[in-house]
C-alpha atoms as a PDB file:
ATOM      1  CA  UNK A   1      21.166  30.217   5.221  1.00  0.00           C
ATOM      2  CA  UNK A   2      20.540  26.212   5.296  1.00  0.00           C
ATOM      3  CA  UNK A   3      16.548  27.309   5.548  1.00  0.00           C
ATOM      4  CA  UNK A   4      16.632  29.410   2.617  1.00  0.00           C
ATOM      5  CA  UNK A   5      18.285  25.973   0.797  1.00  0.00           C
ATOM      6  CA  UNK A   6      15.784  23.392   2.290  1.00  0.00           C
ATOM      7  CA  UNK A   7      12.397  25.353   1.302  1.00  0.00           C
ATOM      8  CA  UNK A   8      14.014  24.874  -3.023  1.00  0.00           C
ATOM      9  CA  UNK A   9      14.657  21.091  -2.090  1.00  0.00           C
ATOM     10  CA  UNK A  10      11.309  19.970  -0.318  1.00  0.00           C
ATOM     11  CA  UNK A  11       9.831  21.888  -3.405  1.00  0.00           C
ATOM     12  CA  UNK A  12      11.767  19.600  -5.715  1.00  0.00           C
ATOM     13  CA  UNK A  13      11.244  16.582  -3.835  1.00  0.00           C
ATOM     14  CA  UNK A  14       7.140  17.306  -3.766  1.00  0.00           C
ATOM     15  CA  UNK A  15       7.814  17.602  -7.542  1.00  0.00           C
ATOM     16  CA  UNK A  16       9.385  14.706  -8.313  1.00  0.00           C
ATOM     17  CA  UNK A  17       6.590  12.826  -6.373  1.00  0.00           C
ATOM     18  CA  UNK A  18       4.164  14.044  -8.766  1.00  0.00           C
ATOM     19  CA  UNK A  19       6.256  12.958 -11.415  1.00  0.00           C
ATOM     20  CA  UNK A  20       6.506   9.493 -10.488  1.00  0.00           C
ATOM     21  CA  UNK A  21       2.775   9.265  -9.643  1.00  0.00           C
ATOM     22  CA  UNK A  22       1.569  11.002 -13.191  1.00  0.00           C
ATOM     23  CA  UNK A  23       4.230   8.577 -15.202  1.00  0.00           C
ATOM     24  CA  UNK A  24       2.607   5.724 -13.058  1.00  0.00           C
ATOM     25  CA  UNK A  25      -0.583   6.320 -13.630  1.00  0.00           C
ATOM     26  CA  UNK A  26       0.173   6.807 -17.587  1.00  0.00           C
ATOM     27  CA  UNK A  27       2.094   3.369 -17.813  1.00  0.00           C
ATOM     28  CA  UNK A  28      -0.719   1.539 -16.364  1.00  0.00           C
ATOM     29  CA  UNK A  29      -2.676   0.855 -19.120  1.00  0.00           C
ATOM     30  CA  UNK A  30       0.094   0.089 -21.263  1.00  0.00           C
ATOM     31  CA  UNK A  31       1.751  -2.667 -19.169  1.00  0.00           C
ATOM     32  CA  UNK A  32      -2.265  -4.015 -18.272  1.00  0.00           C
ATOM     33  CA  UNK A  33      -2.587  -4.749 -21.833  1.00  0.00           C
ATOM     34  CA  UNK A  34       0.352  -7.181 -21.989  1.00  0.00           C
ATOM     35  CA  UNK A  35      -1.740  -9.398 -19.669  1.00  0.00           C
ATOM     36  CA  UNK A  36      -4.429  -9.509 -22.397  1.00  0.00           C
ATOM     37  CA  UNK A  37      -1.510 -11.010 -25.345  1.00  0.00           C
ATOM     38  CA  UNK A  38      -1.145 -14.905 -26.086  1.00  0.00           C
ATOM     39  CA  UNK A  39       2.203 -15.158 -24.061  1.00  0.00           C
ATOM     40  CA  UNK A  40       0.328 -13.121 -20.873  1.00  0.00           C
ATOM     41  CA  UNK A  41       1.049 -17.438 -19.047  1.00  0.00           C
ATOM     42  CA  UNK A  42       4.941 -16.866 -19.759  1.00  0.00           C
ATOM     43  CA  UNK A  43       7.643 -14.808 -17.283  1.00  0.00           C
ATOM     44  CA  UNK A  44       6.440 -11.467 -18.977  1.00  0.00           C
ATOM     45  CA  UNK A  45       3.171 -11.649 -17.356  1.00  0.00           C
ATOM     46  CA  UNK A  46       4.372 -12.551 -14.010  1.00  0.00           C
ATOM     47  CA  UNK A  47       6.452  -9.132 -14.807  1.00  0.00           C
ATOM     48  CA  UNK A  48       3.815  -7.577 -15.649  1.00  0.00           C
ATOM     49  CA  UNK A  49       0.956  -8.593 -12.740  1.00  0.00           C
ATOM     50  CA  UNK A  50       3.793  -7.385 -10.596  1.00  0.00           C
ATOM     51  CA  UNK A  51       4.461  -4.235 -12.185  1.00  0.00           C
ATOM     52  CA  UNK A  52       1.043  -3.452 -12.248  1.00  0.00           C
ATOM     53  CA  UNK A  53       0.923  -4.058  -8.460  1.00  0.00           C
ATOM     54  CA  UNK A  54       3.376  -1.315  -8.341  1.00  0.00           C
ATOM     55  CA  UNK A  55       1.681   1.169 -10.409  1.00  0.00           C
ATOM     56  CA  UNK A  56      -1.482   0.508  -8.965  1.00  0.00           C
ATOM     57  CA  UNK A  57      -0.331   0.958  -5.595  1.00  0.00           C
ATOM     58  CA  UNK A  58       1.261   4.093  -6.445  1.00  0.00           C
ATOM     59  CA  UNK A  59      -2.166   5.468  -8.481  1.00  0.00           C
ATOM     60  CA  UNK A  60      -5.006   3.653  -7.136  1.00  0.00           C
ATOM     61  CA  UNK A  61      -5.401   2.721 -10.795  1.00  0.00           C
ATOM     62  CA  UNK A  62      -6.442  -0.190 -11.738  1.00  0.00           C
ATOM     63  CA  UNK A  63      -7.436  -1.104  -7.984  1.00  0.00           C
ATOM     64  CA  UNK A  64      -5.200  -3.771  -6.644  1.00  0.00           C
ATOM     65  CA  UNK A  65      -7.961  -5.933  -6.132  1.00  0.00           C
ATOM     66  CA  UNK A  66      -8.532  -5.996 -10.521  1.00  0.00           C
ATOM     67  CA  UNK A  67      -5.203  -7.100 -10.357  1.00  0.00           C
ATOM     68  CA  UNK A  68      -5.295  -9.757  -7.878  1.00  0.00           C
ATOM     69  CA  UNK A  69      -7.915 -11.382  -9.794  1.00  0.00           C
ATOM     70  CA  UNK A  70      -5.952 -10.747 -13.347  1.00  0.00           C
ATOM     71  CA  UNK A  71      -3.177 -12.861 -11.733  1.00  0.00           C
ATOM     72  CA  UNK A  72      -5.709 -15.641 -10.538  1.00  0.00           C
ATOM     73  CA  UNK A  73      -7.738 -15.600 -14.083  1.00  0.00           C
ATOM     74  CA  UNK A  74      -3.802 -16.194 -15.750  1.00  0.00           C
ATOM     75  CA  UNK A  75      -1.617 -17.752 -13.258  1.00  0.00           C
ATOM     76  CA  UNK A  76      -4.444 -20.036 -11.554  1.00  0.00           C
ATOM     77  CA  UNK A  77      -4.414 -19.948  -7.865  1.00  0.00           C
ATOM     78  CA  UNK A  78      -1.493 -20.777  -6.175  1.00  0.00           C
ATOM     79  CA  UNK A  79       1.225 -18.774  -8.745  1.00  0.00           C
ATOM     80  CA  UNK A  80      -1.291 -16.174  -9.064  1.00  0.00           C
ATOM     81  CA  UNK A  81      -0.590 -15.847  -4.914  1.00  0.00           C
ATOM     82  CA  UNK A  82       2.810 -16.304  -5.305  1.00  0.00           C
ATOM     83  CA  UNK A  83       3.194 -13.698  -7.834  1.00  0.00           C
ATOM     84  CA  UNK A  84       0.838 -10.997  -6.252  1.00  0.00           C
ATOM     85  CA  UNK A  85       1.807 -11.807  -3.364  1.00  0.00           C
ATOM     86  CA  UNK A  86       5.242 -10.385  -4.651  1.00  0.00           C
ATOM     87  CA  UNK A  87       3.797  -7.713  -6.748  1.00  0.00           C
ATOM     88  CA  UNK A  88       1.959  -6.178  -3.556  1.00  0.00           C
ATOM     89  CA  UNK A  89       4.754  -6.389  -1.017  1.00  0.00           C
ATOM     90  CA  UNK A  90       6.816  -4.403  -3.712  1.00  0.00           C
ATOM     91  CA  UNK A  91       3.970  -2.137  -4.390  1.00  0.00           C
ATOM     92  CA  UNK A  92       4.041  -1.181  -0.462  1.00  0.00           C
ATOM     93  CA  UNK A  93       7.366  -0.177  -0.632  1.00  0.00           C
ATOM     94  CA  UNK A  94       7.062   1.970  -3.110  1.00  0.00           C
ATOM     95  CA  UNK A  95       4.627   4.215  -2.263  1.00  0.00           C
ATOM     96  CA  UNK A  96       6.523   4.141   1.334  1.00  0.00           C
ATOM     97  CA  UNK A  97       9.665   5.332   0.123  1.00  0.00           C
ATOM     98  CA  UNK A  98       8.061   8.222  -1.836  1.00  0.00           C
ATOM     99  CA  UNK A  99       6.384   9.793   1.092  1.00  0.00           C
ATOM    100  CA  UNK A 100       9.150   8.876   3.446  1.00  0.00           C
ATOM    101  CA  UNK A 101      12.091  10.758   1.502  1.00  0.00           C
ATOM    102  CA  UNK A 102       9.671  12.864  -0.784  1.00  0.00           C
ATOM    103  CA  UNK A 103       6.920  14.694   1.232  1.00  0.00           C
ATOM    104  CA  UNK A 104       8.280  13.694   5.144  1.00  0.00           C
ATOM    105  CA  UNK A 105       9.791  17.109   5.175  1.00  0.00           C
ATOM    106  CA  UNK A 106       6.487  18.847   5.137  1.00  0.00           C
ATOM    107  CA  UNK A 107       4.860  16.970   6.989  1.00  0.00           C
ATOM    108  CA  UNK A 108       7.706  17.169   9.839  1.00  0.00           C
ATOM    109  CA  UNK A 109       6.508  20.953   9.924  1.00  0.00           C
ATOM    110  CA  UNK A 110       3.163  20.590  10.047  1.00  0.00           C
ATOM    111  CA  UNK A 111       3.506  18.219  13.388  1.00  0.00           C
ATOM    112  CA  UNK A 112       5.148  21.010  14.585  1.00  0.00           C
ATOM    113  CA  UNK A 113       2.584  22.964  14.575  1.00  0.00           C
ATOM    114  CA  UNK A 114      -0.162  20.151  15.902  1.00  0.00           C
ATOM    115  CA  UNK A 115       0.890  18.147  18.745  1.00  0.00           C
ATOM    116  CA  UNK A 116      -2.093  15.867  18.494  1.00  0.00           C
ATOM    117  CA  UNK A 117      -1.249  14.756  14.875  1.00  0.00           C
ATOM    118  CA  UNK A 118       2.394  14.313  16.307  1.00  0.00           C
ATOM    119  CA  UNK A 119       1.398  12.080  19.147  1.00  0.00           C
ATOM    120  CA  UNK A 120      -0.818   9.957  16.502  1.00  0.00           C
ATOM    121  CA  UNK A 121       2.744   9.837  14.166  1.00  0.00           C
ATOM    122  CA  UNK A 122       4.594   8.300  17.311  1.00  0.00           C
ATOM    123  CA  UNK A 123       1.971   6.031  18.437  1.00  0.00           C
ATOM    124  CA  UNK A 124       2.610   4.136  15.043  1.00  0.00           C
ATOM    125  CA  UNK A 125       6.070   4.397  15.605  1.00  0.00           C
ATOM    126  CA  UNK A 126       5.557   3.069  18.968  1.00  0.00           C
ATOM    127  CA  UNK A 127       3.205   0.102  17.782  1.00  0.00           C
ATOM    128  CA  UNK A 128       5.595  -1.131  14.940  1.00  0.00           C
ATOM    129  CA  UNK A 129       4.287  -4.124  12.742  1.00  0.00           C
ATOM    130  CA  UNK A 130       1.289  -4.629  14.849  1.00  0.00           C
ATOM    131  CA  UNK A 131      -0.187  -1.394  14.626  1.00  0.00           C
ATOM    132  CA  UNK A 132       0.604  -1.688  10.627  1.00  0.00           C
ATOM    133  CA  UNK A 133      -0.916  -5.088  10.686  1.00  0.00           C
ATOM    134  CA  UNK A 134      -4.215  -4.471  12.319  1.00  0.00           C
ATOM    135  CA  UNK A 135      -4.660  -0.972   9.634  1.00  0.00           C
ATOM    136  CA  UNK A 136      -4.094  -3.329   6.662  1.00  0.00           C
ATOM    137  CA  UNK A 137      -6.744  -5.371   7.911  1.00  0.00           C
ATOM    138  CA  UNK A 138      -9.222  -2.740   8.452  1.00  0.00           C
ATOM    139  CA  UNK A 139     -11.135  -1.008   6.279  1.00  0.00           C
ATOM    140  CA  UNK A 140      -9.662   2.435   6.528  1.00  0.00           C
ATOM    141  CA  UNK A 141      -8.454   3.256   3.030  1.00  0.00           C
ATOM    142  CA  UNK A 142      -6.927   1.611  -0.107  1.00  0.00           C
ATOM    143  CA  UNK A 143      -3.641  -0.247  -0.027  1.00  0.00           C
ATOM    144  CA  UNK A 144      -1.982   2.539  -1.966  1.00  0.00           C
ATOM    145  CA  UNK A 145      -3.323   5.417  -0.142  1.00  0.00           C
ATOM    146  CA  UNK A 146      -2.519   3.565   3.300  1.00  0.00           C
ATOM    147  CA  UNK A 147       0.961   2.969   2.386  1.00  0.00           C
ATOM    148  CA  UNK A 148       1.665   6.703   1.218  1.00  0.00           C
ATOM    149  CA  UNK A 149       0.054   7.910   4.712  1.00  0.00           C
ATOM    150  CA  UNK A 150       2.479   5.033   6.841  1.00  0.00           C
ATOM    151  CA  UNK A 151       5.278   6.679   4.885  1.00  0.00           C
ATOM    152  CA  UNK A 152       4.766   9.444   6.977  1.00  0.00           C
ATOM    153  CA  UNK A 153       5.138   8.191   9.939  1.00  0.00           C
ATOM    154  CA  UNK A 154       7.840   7.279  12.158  1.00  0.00           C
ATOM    155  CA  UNK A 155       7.708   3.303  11.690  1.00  0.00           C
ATOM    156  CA  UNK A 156      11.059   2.036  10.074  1.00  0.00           C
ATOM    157  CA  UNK A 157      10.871   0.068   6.834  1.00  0.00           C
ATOM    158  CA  UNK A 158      11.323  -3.459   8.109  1.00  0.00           C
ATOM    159  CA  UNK A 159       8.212  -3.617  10.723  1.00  0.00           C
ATOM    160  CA  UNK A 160       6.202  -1.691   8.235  1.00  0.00           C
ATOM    161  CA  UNK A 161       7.365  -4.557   5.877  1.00  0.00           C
ATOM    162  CA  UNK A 162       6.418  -6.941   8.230  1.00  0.00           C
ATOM    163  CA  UNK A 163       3.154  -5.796   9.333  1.00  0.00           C
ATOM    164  CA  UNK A 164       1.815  -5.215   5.569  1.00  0.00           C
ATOM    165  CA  UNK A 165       1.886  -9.137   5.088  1.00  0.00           C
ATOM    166  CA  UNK A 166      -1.592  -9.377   7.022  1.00  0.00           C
ATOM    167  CA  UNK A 167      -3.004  -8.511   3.890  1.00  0.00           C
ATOM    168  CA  UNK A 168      -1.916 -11.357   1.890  1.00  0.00           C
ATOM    169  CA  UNK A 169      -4.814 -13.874   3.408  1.00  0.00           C
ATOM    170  CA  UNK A 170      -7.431 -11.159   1.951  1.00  0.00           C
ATOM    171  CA  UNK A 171      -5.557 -10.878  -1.088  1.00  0.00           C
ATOM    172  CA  UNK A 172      -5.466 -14.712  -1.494  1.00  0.00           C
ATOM    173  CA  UNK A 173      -9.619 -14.155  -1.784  1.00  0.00           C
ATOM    174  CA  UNK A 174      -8.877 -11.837  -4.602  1.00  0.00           C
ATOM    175  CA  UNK A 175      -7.237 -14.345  -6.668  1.00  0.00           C
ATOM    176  CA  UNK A 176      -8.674 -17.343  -5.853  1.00  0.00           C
ATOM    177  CA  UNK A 177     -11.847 -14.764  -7.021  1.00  0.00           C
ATOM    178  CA  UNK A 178     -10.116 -14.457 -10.773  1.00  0.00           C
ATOM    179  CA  UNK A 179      -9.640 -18.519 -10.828  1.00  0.00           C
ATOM    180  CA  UNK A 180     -13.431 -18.828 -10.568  1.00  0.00           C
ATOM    181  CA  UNK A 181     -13.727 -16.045 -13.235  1.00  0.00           C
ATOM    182  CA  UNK A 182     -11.873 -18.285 -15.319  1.00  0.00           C
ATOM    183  CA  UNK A 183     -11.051 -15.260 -18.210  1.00  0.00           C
ATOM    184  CA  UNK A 184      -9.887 -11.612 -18.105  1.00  0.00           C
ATOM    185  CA  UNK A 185     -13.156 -10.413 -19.837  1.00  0.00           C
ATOM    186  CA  UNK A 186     -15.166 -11.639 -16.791  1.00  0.00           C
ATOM    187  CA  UNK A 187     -12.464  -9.585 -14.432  1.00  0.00           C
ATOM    188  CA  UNK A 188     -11.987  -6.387 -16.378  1.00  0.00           C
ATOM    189  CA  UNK A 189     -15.791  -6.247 -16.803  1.00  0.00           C
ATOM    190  CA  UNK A 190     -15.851  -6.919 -12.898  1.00  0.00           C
ATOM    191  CA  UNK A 191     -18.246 -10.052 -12.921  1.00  0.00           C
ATOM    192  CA  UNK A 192     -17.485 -11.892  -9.898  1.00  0.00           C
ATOM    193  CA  UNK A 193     -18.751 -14.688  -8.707  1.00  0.00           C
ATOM    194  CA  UNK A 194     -20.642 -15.232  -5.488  1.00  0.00           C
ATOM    195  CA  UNK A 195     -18.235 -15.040  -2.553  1.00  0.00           C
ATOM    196  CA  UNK A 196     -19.527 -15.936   0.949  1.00  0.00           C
ATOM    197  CA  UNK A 197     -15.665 -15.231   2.023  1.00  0.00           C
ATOM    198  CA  UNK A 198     -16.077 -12.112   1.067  1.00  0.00           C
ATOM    199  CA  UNK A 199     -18.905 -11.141   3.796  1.00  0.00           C
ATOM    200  CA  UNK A 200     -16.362 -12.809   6.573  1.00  0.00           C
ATOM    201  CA  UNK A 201     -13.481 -10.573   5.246  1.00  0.00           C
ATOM    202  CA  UNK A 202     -15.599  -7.369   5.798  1.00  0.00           C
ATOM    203  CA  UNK A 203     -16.745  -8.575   9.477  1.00  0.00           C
ATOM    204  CA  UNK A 204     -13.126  -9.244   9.552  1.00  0.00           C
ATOM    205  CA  UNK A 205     -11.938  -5.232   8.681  1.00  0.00           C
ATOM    206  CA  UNK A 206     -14.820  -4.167  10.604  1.00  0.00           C
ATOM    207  CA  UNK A 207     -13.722  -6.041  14.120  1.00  0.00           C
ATOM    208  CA  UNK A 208      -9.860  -4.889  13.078  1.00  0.00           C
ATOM    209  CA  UNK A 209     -11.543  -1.221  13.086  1.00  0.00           C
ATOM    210  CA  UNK A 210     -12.619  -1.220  16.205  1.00  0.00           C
ATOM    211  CA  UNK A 211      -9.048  -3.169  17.579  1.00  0.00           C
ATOM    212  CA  UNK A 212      -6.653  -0.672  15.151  1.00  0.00           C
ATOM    213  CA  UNK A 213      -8.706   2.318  17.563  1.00  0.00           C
ATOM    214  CA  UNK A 214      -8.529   0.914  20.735  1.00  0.00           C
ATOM    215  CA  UNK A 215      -4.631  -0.290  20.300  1.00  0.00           C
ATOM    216  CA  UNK A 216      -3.774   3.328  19.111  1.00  0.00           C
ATOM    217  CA  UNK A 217      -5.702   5.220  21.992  1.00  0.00           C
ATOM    218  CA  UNK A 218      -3.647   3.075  24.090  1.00  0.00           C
ATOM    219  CA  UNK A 219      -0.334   4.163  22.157  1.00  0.00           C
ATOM    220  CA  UNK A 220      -1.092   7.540  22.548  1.00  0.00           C
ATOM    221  CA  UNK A 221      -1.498   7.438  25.931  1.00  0.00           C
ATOM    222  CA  UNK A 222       2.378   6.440  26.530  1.00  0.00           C
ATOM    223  CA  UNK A 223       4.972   8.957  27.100  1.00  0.00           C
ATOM    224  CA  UNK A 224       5.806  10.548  23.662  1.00  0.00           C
ATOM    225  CA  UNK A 225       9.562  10.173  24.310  1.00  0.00           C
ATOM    226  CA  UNK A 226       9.425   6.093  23.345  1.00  0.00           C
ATOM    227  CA  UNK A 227       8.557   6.898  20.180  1.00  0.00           C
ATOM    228  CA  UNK A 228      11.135   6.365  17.673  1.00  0.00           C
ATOM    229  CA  UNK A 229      12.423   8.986  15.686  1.00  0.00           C
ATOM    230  CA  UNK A 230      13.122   9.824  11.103  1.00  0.00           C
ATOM    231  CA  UNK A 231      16.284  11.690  10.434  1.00  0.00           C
ATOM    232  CA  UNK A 232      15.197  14.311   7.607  1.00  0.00           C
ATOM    233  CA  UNK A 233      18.858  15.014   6.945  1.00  0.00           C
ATOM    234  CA  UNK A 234      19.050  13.258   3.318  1.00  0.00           C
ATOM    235  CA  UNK A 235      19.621  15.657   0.571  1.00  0.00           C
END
């Protein structure tokens, strides 16, 4: 009888995910444009760059980058970190919780039926903040997309947390990116100016490629039963 009640609940949970994602991305554009108003300097832009962060995190839209160098182009460099900094910490957890309590169920049954792609969801377990760490710095997908796919996986909260912050240096770039921009126009028409950083960065994601492989091959190869387990017992 409980199986007959769980299939009606990991329906509704799969459906309020979409939800939150399709009133995310519609809220986008309207919170972006209070970054283009006079008092975008004030505490309702910080709110804002932040909330964007969120959204875009959630949708992919605007990319987090755009928003990086929004909050450098208002805030200047070392607020703009601070409050991107925020806004994309915040905007990992969010897409992390949705697939964690939202879509985990499914995807509990599907590594049911494929061992290998279980053995992969432990080995992240397994690696904790490092493993997390070494995918944020390499080039493997979006920020947004990468947190929705950690949220399935067995890695707890706080070392996913933890391991995200390796992306604050790069994001740093991003800002200091919308200082030299000096306006909005110049970022939301994506003129940028030359950024030799930006070629060390990419050697940077590509050598973290390689390392994010080779430290997961070895996680795989340890016994499955260290890898830490997600309760799926939450209504």
């Amino acid at each position: 009888m409980s199986r007959l009640f769980r299939a009606p609940r990991r329906g509704l949970r799969l459906g309020l995910v979409l939800v939150v994602v399709l009133l995310a991305a519609l809220g986008a554009r309207q919170v972006a444009s209070i970054l283009l108003t006079p008092g975008a300097r004030g505490l309702g832009g910080a709110a804002a760059v932040v909330a964007l962060f969120v959204l875009s995190c959630l949708t992919t839209l605007p990319p987090a980058s755009l928003v990086a160098m929004a909050a450098g182009a208002i805030f200047g460099l070392a607020l703009g970190w601070g409050v991107a900094s925020v806004g994309l910490l915040l905007g990992a957890i969010a897409p992390f919780l949705l697939a964690r309590y939202g879509l985990r169920g499914w995807v509990r049954q599907w590594l049911h039926r494929w061992p290998r792609a279980s053995q992969v969801d432990g080995a992240v377990g397994r690696g904790g903040w490092r493993a997390v760490a070494l995918l944020r710095l390499s080039p493997v997908m979006p920020f947004g997309p990468m947190s929705y796919a950690l949220g399935l996986t067995a890695i707890p909260l706080g070392p996913y947390l933890l391991g995200s912050c390796a992306a604050l240096p790069s994001l740093a770039v991003y800002v200091s990116l919308g200082v030299a921009a000096g306006d909005l126009a110049a970022v939301a028409r994506g003129e940028r100016p030359p950024a030799p950083v930006q070629v060390v960065l990419l050697a940077v994601g590509v050598v973290a490629l390689v390392a994010t492989a080779l430290y997961l091959r070895r996680l795989l190869r340890q016994p499955a039963g260290e890898a830490p387990t997600v309760r799926d017992d939450h209504p």
